[in-house]
N, C-alpha and C. Protein backbone atom coordinates (compact mmCIF):
# COMPACT_ATOMS: atom_id res chain seq x y z
N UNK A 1 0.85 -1.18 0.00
CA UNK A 1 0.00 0.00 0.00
C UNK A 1 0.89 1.24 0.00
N UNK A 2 0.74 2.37 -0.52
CA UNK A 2 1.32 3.80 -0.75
C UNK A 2 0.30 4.72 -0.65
N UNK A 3 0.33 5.19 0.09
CA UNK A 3 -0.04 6.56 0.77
C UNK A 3 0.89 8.04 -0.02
N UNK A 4 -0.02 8.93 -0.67
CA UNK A 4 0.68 10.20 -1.63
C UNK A 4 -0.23 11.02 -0.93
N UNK A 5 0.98 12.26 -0.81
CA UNK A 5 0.07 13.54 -0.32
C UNK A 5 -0.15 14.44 -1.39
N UNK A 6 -0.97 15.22 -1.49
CA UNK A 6 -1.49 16.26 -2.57
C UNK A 6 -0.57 17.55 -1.56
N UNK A 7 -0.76 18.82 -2.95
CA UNK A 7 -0.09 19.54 -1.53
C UNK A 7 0.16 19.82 -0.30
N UNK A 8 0.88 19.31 -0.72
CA UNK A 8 2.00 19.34 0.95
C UNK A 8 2.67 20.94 1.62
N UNK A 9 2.91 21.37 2.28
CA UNK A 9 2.59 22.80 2.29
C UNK A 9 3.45 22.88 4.17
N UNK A 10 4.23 23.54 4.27
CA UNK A 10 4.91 24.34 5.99
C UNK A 10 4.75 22.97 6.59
N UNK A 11 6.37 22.31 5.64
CA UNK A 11 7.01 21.24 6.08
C UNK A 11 7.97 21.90 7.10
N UNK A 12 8.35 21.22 7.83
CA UNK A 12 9.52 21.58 9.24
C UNK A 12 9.63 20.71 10.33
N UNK A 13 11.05 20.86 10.64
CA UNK A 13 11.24 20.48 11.74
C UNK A 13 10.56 20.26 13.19
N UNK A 14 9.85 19.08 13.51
CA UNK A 14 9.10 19.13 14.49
C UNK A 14 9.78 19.48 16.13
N UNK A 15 9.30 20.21 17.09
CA UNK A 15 9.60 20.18 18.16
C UNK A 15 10.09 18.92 18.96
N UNK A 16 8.41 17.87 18.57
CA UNK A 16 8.48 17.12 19.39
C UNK A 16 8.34 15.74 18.39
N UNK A 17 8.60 14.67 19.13
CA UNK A 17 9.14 13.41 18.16
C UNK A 17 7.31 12.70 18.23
N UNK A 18 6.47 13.18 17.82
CA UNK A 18 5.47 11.77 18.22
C UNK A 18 4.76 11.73 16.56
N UNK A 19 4.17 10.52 16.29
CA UNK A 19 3.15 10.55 15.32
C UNK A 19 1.94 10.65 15.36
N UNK A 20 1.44 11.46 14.16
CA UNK A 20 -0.02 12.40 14.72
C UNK A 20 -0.39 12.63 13.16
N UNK A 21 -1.30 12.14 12.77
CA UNK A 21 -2.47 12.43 11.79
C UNK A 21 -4.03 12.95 12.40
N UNK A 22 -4.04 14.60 12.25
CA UNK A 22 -5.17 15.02 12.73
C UNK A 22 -6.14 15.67 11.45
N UNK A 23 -7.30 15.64 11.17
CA UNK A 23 -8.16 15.55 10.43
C UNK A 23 -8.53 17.47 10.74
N UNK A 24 -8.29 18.00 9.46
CA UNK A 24 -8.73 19.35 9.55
C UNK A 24 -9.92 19.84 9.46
N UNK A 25 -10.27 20.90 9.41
CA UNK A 25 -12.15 21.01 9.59
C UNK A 25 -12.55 20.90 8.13
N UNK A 26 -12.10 21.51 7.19
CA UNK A 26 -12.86 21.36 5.87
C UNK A 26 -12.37 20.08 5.30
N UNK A 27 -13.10 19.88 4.05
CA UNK A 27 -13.38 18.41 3.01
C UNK A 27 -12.42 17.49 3.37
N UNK A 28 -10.75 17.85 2.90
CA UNK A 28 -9.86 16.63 2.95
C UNK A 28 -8.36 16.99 3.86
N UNK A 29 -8.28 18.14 3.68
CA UNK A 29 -6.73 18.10 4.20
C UNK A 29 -6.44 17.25 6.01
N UNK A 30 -4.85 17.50 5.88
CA UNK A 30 -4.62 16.86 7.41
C UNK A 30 -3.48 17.26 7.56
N UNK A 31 -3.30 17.14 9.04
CA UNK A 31 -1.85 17.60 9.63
C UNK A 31 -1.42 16.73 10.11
N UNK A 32 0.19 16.53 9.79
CA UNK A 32 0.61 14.97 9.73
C UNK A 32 1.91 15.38 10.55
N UNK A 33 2.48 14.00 11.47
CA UNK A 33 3.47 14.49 12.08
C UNK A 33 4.32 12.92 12.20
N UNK A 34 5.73 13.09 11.48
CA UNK A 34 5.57 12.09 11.34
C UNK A 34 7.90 11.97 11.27
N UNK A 35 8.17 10.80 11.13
CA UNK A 35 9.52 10.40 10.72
C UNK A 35 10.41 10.76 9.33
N UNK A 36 11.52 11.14 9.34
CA UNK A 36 11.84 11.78 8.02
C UNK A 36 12.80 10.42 7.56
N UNK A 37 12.10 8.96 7.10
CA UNK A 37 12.88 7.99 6.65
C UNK A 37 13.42 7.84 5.78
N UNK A 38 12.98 8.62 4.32
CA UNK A 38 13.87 8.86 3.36
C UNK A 38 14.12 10.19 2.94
N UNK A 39 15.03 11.12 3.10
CA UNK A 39 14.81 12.61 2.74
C UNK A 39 15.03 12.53 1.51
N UNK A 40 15.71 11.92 0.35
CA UNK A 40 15.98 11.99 -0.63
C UNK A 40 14.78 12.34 -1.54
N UNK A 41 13.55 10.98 -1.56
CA UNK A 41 12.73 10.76 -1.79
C UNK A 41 11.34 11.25 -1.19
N UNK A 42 11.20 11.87 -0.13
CA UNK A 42 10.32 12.65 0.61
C UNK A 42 9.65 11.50 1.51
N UNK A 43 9.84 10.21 1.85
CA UNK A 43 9.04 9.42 2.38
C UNK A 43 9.14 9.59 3.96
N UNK A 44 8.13 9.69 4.74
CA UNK A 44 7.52 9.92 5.93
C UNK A 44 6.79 8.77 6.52
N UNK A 45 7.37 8.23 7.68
CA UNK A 45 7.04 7.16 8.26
C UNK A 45 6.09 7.99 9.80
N UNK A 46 4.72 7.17 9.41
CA UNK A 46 4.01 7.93 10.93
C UNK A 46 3.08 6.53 11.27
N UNK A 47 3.88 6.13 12.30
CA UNK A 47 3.84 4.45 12.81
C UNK A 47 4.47 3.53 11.69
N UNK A 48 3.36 2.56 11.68
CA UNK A 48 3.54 1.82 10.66
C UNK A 48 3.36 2.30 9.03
N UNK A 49 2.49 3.69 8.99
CA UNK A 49 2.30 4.41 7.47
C UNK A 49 3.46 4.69 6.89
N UNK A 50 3.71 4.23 5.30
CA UNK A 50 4.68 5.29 4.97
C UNK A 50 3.77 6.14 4.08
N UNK A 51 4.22 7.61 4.29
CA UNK A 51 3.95 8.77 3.51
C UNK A 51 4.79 8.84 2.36
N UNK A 52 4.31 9.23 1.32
CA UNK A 52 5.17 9.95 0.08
C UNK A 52 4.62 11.57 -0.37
N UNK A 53 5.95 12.59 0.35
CA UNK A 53 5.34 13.76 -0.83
C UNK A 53 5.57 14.12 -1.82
N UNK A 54 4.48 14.57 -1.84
CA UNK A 54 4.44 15.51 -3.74
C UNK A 54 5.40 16.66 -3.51
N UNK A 55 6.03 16.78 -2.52
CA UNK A 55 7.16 18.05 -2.57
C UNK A 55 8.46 18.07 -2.15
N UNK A 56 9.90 18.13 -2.21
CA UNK A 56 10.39 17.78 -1.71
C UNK A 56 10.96 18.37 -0.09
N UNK A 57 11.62 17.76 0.62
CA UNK A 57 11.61 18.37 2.22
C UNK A 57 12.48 19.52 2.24
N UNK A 58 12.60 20.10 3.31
CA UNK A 58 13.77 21.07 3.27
C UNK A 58 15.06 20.67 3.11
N UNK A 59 15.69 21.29 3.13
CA UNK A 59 17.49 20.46 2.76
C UNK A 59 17.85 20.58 4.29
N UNK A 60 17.57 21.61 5.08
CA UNK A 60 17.97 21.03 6.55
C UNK A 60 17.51 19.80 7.82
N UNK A 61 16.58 19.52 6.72
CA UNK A 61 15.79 18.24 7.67
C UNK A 61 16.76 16.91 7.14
N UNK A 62 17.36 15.79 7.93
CA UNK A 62 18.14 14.71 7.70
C UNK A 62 17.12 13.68 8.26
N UNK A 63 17.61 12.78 7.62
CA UNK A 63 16.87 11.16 8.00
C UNK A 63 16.54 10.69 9.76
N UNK A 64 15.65 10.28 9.86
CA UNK A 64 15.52 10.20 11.21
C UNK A 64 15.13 11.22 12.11
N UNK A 65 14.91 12.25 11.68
CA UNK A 65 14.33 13.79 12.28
C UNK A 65 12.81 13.81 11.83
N UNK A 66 11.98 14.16 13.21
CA UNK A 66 10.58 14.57 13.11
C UNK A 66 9.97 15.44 12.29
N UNK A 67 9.23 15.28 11.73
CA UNK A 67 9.07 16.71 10.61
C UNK A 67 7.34 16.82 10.83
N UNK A 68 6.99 17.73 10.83
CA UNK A 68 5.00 18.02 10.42
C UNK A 68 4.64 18.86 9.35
N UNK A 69 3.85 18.64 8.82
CA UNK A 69 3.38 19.60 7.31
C UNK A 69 1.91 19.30 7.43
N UNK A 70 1.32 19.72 6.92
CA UNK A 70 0.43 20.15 6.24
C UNK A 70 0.07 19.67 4.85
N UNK A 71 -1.53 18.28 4.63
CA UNK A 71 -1.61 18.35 2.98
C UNK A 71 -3.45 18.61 2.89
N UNK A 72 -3.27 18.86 1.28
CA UNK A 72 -4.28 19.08 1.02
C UNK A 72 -5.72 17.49 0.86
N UNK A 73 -4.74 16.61 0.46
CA UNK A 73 -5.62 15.45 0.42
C UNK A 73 -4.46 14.05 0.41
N UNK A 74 -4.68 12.96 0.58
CA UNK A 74 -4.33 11.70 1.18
C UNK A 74 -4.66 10.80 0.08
N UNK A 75 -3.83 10.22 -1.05
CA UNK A 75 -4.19 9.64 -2.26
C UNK A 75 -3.94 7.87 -1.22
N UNK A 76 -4.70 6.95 -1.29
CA UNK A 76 -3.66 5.15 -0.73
C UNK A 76 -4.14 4.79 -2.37
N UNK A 77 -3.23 4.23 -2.61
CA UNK A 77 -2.93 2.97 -3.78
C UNK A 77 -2.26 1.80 -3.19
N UNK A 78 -3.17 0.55 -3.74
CA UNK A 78 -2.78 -0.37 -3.35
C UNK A 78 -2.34 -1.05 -4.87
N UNK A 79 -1.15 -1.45 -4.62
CA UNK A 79 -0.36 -2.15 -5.59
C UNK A 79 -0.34 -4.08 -5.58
C-alpha cells in the first residue's frame, strides 16, 4: 500500500518526536506528524504508514528527524 500527499505545504522540523495524523475542519486536508525515513525521496514514516510527498523536504531536515506539514488530500494505492 502507498499513501501520496497532494499539496504538501509548511514542512519543518518538528519540536516534538510523536506521530499524529489530525483531520482538519474542511473536506480533505490533514496535519501529519511524522519520521523523516527517506529525505531523498520525501518518504515519511508515521507508525507503521509510509507517507510519500508531492514536494520535496527542506534540505535542513536529515533522516531520522521529526518533521509536520500540512496536505491538502491523502491519495492510498494499493499495488
Amino acid at each position: 500500500m502507498k499513501i501520496s500527499t497532494l499539496f504538501a505545504d509548511d514542512i519543518f522540523r518538528s519540536k516534538i518526536g510523536v506521530f499524529s495524523i489530525t483531520k482538519l475542519s474542511s473536506h480533505y486536508p490533514y496535519h501529519l506528524q511524522g519520521k523523516a525515513l527517506n529525505c531523498l525521496n520525501a518518504i515519511i514514516e508515521i507508525g507503521d504508514l509510509l507517507f510519500s510527498l508531492d514536494k520535496p523536504l527542506p534540505k535542513d531536515i536529515k533522516n531520522n528527524e521529526f518533521v509536520e506539514f500540512n496536505v491538502e488530500r491523502l491519495d492510498c494505492t494499493i499495488e
